[in-house]
C-alpha atoms as a PDB file:
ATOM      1  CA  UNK A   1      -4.554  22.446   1.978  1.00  0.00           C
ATOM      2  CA  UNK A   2      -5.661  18.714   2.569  1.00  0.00           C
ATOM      3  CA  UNK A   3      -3.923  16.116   0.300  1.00  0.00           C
ATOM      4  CA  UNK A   4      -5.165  12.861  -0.751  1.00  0.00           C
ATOM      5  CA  UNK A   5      -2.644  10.794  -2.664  1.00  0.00           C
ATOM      6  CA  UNK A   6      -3.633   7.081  -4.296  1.00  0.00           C
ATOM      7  CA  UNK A   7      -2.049   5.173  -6.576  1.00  0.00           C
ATOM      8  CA  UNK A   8      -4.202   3.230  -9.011  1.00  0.00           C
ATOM      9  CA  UNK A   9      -2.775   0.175 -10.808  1.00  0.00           C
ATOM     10  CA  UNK A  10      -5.294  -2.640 -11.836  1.00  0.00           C
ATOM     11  CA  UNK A  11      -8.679  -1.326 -11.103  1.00  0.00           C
ATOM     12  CA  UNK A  12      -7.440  -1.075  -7.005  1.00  0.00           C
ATOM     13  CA  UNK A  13      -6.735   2.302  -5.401  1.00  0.00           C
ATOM     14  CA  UNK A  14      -4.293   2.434  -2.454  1.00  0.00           C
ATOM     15  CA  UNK A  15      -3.947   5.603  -0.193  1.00  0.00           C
ATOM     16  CA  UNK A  16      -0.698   6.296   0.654  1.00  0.00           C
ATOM     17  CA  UNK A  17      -1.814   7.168   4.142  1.00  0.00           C
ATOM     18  CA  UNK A  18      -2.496   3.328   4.559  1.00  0.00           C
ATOM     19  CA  UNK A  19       1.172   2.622   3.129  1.00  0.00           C
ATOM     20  CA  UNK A  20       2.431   5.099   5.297  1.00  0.00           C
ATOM     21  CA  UNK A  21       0.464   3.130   8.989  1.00  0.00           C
ATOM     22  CA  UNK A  22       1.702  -0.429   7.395  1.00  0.00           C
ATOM     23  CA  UNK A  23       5.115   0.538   7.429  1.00  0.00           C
ATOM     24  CA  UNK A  24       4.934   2.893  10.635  1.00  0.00           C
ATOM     25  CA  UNK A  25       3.456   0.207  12.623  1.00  0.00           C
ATOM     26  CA  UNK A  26       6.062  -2.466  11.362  1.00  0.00           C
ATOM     27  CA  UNK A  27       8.785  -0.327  12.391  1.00  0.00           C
ATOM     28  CA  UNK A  28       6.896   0.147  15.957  1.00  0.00           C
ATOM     29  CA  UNK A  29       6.766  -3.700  16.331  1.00  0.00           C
ATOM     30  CA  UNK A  30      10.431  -4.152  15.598  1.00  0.00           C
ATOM     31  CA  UNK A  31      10.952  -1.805  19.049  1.00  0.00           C
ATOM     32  CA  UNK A  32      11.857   1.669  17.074  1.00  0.00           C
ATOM     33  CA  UNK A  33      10.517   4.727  18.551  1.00  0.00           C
ATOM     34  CA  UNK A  34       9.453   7.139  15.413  1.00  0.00           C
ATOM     35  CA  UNK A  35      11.015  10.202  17.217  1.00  0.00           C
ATOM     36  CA  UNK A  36      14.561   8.102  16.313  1.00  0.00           C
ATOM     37  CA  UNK A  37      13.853   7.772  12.970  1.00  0.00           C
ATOM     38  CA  UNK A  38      16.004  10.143  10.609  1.00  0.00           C
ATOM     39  CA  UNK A  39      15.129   9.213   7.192  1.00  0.00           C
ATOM     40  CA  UNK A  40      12.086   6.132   6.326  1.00  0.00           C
ATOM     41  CA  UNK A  41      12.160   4.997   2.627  1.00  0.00           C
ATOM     42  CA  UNK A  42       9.235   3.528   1.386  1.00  0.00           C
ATOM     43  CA  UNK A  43       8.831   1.386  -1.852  1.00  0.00           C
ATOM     44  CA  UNK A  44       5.824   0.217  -3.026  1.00  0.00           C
ATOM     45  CA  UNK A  45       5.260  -2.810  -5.432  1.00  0.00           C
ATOM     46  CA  UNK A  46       1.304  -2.188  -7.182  1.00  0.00           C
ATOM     47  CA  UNK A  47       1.699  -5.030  -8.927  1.00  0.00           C
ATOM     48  CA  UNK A  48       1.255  -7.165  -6.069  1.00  0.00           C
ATOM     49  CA  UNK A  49       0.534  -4.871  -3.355  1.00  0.00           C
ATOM     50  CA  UNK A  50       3.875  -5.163  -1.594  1.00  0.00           C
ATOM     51  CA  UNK A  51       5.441  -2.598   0.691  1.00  0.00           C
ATOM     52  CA  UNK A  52       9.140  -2.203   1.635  1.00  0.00           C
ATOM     53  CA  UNK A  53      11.105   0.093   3.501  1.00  0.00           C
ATOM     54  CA  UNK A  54      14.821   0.860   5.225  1.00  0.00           C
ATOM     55  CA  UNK A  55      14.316   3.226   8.068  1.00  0.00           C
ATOM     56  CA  UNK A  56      17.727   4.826   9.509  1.00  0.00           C
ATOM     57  CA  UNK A  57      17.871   6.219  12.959  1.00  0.00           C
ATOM     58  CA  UNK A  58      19.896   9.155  14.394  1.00  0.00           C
ATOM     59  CA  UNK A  59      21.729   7.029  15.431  1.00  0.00           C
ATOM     60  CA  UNK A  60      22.707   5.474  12.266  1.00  0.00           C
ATOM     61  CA  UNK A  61      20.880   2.004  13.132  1.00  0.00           C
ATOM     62  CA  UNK A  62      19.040   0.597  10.011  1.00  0.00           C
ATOM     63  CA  UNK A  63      15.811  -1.110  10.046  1.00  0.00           C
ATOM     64  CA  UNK A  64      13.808  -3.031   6.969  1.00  0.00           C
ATOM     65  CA  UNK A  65      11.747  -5.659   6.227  1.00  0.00           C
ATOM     66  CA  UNK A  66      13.266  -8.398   4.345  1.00  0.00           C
ATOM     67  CA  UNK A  67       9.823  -9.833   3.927  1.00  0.00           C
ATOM     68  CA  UNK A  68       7.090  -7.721   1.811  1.00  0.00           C
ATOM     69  CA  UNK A  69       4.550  -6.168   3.584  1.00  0.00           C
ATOM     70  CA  UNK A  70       1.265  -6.400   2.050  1.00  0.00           C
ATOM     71  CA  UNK A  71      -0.902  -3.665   1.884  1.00  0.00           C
ATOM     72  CA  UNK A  72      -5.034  -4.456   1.475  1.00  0.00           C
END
């Protein structure tokens, strides 16, 4: 089985296979490896787009974004 998820809001559809690359890649550019990650929460904001996240490693390091994401 293939799944497609979106989330409408406002007349705008939003994969959440695009959320998922936003915050993937952010967590890439702040030098995590995705094989460290243990558990990624992602929270999503459709009324303006925005994208946050707290990913904890392994290890027990913790990663976010204090600044929203925003997803096109």
């Amino acid at each position: 089985m293939k799944l497609k998820l979106q989330v409408q809001f406002n007349n705008k559809n939003v994969e959440t296979t695009n959320i998922e690359k936003l915050v993937k890649e952010d967590v890439k550019a702040q030098g995590v490896k995705m094989t460290t990650v243990d558990t990624l929460e992602v929270y999503y904001k459709p009324e303006d787009s925005s994208v946050y996240y707290v990913a904890t490693t392994k290890t027990g390091e913790v990663v976010g974004n204090d600044q929203p994401l925003y997803i096109s």
